[in-house]
C-alpha atoms as a PDB file:
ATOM      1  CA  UNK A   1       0.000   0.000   0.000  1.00  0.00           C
ATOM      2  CA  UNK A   2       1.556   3.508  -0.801  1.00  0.00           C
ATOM      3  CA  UNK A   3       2.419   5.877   2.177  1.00  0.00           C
ATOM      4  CA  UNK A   4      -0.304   8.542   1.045  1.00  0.00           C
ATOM      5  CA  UNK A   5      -3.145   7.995  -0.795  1.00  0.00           C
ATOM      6  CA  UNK A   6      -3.589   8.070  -4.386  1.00  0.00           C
ATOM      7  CA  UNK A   7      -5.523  11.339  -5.715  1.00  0.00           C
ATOM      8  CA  UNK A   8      -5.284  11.581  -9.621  1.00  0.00           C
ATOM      9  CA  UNK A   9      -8.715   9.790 -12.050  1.00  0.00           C
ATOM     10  CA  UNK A  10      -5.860   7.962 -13.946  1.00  0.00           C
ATOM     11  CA  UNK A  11      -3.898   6.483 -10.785  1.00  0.00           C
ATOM     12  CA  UNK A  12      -6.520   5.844  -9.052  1.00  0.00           C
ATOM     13  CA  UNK A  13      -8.339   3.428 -12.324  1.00  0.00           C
ATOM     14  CA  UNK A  14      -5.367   2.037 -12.929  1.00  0.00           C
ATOM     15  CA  UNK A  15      -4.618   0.651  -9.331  1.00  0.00           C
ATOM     16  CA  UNK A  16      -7.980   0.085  -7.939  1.00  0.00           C
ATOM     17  CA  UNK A  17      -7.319  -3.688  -8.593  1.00  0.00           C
ATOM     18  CA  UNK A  18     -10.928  -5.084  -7.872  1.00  0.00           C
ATOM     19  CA  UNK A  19     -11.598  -7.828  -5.601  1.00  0.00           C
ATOM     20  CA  UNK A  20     -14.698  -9.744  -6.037  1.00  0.00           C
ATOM     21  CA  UNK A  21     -15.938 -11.360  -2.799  1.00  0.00           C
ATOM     22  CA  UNK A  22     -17.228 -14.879  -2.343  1.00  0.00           C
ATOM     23  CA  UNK A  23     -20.349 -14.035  -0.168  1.00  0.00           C
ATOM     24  CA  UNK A  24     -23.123 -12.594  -1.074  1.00  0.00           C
ATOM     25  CA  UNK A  25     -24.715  -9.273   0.499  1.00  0.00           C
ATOM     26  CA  UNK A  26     -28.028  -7.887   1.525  1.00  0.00           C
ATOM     27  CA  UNK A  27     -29.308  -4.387   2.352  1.00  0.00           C
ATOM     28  CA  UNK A  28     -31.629  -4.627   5.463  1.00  0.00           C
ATOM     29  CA  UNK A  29     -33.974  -1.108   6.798  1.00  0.00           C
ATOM     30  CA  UNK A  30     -34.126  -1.477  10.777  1.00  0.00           C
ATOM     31  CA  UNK A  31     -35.702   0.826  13.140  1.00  0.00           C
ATOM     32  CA  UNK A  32     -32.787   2.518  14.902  1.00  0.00           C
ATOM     33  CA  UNK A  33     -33.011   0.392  18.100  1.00  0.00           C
ATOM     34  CA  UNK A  34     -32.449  -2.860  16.364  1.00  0.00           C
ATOM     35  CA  UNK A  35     -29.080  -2.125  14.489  1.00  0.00           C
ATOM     36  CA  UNK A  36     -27.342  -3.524  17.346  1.00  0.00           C
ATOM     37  CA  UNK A  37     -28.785  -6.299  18.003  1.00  0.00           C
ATOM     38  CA  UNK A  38     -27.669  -9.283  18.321  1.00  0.00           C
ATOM     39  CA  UNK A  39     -29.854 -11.393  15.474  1.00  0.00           C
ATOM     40  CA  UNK A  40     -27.978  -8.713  12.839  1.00  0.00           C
ATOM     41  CA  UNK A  41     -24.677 -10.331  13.638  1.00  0.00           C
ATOM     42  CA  UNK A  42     -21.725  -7.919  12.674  1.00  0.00           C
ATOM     43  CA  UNK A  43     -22.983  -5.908   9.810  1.00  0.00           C
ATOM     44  CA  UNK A  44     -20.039  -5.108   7.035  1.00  0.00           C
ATOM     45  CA  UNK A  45     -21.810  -1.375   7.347  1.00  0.00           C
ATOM     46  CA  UNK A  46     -24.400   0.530   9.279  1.00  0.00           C
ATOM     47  CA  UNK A  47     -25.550   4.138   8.546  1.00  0.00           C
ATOM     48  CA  UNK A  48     -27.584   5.904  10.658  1.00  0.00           C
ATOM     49  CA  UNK A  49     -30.690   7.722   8.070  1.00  0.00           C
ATOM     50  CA  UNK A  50     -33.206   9.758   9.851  1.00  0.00           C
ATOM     51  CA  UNK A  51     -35.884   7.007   8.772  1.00  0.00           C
ATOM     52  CA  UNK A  52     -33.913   4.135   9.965  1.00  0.00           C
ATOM     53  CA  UNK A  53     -30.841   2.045  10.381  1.00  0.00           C
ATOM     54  CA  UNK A  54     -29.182   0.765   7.113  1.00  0.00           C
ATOM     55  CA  UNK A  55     -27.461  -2.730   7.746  1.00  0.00           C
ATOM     56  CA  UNK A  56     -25.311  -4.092   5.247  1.00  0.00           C
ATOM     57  CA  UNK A  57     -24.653  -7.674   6.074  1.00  0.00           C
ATOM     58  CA  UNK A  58     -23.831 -11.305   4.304  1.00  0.00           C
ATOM     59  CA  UNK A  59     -26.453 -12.906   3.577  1.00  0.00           C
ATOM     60  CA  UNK A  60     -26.070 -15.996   5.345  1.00  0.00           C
ATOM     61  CA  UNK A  61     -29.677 -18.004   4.276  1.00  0.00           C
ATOM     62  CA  UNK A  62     -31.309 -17.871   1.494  1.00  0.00           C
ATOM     63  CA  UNK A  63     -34.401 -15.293   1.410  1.00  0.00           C
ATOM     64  CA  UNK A  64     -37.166 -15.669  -1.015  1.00  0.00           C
ATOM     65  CA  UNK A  65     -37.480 -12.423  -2.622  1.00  0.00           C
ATOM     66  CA  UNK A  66     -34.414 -10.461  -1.131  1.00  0.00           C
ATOM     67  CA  UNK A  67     -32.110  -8.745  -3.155  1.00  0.00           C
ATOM     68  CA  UNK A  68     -28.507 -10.303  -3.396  1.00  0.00           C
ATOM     69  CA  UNK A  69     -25.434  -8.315  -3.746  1.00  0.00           C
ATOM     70  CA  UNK A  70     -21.847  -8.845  -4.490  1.00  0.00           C
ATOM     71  CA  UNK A  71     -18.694  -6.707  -2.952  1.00  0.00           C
ATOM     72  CA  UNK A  72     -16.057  -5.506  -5.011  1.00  0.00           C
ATOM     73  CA  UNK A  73     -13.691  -4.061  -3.135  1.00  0.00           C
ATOM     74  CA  UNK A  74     -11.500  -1.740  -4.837  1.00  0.00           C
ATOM     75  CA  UNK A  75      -7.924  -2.415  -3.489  1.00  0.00           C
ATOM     76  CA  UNK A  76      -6.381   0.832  -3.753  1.00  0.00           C
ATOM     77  CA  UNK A  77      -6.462   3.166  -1.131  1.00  0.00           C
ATOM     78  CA  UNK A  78      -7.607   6.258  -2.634  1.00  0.00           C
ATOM     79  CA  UNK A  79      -7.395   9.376  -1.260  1.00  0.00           C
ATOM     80  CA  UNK A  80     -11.107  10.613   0.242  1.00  0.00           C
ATOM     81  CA  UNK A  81     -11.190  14.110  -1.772  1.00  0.00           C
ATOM     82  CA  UNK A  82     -10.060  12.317  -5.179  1.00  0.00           C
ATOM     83  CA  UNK A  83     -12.063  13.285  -7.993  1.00  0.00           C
ATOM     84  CA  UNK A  84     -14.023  10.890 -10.202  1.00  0.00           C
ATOM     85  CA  UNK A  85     -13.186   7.199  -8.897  1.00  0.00           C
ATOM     86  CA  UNK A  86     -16.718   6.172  -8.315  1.00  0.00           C
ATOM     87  CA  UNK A  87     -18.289   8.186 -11.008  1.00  0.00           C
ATOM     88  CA  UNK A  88     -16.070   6.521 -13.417  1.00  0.00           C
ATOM     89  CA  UNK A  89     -16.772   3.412 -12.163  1.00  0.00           C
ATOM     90  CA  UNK A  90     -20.722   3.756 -12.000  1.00  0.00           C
ATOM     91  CA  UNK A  91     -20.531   5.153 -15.340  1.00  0.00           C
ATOM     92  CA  UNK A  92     -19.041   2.331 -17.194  1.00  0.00           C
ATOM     93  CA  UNK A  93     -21.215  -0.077 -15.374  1.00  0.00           C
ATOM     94  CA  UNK A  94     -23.988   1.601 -15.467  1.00  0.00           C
ATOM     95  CA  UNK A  95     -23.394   1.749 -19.411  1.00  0.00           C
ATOM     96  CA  UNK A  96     -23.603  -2.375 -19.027  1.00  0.00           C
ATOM     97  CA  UNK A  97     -27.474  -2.062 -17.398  1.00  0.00           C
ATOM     98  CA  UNK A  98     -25.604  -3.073 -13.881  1.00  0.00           C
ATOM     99  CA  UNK A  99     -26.406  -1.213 -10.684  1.00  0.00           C
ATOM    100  CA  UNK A 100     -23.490  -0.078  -8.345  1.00  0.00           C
ATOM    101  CA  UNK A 101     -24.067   0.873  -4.744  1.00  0.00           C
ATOM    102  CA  UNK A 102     -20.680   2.451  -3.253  1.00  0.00           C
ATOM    103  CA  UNK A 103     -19.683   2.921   0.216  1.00  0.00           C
ATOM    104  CA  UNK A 104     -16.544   4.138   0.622  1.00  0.00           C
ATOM    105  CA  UNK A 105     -13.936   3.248   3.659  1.00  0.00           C
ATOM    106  CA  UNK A 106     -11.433   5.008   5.228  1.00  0.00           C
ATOM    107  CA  UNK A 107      -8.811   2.922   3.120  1.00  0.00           C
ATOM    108  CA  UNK A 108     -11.003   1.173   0.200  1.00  0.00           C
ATOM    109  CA  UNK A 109     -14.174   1.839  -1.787  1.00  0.00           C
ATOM    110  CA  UNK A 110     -17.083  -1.156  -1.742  1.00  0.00           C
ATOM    111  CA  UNK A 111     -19.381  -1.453  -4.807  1.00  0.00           C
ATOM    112  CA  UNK A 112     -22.526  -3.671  -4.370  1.00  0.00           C
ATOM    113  CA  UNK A 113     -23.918  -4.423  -7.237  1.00  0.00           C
ATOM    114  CA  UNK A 114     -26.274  -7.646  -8.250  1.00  0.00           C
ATOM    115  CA  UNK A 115     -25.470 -11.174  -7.411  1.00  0.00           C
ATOM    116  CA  UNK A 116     -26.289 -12.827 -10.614  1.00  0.00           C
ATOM    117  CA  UNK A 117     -23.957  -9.668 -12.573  1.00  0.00           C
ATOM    118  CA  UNK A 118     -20.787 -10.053 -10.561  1.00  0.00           C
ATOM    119  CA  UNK A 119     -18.642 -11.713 -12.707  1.00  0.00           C
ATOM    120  CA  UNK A 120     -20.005  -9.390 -15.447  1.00  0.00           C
ATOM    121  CA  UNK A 121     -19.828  -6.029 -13.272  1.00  0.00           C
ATOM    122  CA  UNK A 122     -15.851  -7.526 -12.082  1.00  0.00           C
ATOM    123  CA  UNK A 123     -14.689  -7.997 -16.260  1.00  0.00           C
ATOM    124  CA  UNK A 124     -15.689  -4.347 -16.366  1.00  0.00           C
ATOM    125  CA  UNK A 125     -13.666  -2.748 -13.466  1.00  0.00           C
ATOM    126  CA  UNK A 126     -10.769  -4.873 -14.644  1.00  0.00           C
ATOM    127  CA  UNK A 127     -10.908  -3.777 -18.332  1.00  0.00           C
ATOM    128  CA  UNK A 128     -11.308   0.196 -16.954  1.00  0.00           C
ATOM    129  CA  UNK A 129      -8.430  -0.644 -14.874  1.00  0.00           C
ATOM    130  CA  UNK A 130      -6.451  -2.121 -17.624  1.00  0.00           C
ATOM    131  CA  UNK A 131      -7.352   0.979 -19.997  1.00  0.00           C
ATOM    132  CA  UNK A 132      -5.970   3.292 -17.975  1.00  0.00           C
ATOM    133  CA  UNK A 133      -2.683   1.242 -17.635  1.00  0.00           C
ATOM    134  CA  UNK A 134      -2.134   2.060 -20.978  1.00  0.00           C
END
């Protein structure tokens, strides 16, 4: 990892080096007081909305009807005030049809996007990352 973050479009496309993980996500609403508890389990994210509690856990059973998500995790650490990582990354997946949900971390950004597009939504990070290589 480099001593600073990394701040310029280019640098940061070309080292993101997405990670796909092997669990699959879900996106829970809780009222406020049930965040903590302990049925969530440890939740990969929580923000605190006015409305409620958004949990962002793996999805450990299957759920008929529930949404399923996939984590990319962008390996780069880029810096927090860089310009145009994630809009260059929704962009070109959003030119694919493929939703992208972003939280970004202190040292890494997390895209979410659908289950069954992963491998699909991955191929596309890689090939933006490999474009700007050149």
């Amino acid at each position: 990892m480099p001593d600073k973050p990394v701040s310029g479009l280019d640098d940061m496309l070309a080292g993101m080096a997405p990670w796909l993980h092997a669990a699959p996500y879900r996106f829970l609403a809780l009222p406020h007081e049930d965040a903590g508890a302990e049925w969530v389990g440890e939740p990969f994210a929580l923000i605190r909305e006015d409305e409620a509690a958004t949990v962002v856990i793996e999805a450990l059973e299957p759920e008929p009807g529930g949404a399923l998500f996939a984590r990319i995790t962008l390996q780069l650490q880029s810096d927090l005030e860089g310009v145009g990582l994630t809009a260059a990354v929704s962009a070109a997946l959003a030119e694919a049809g493929i939703a992208c949900n972003a939280i970004a971390g202190y040292h890494h950004d997390h895209l979410f996007v659908p289950w069954t597009r992963r491998e699909q939504a991955l191929g596309i990070l890689q090939g933006l990352s490999e474009d700007a290589r050149r």
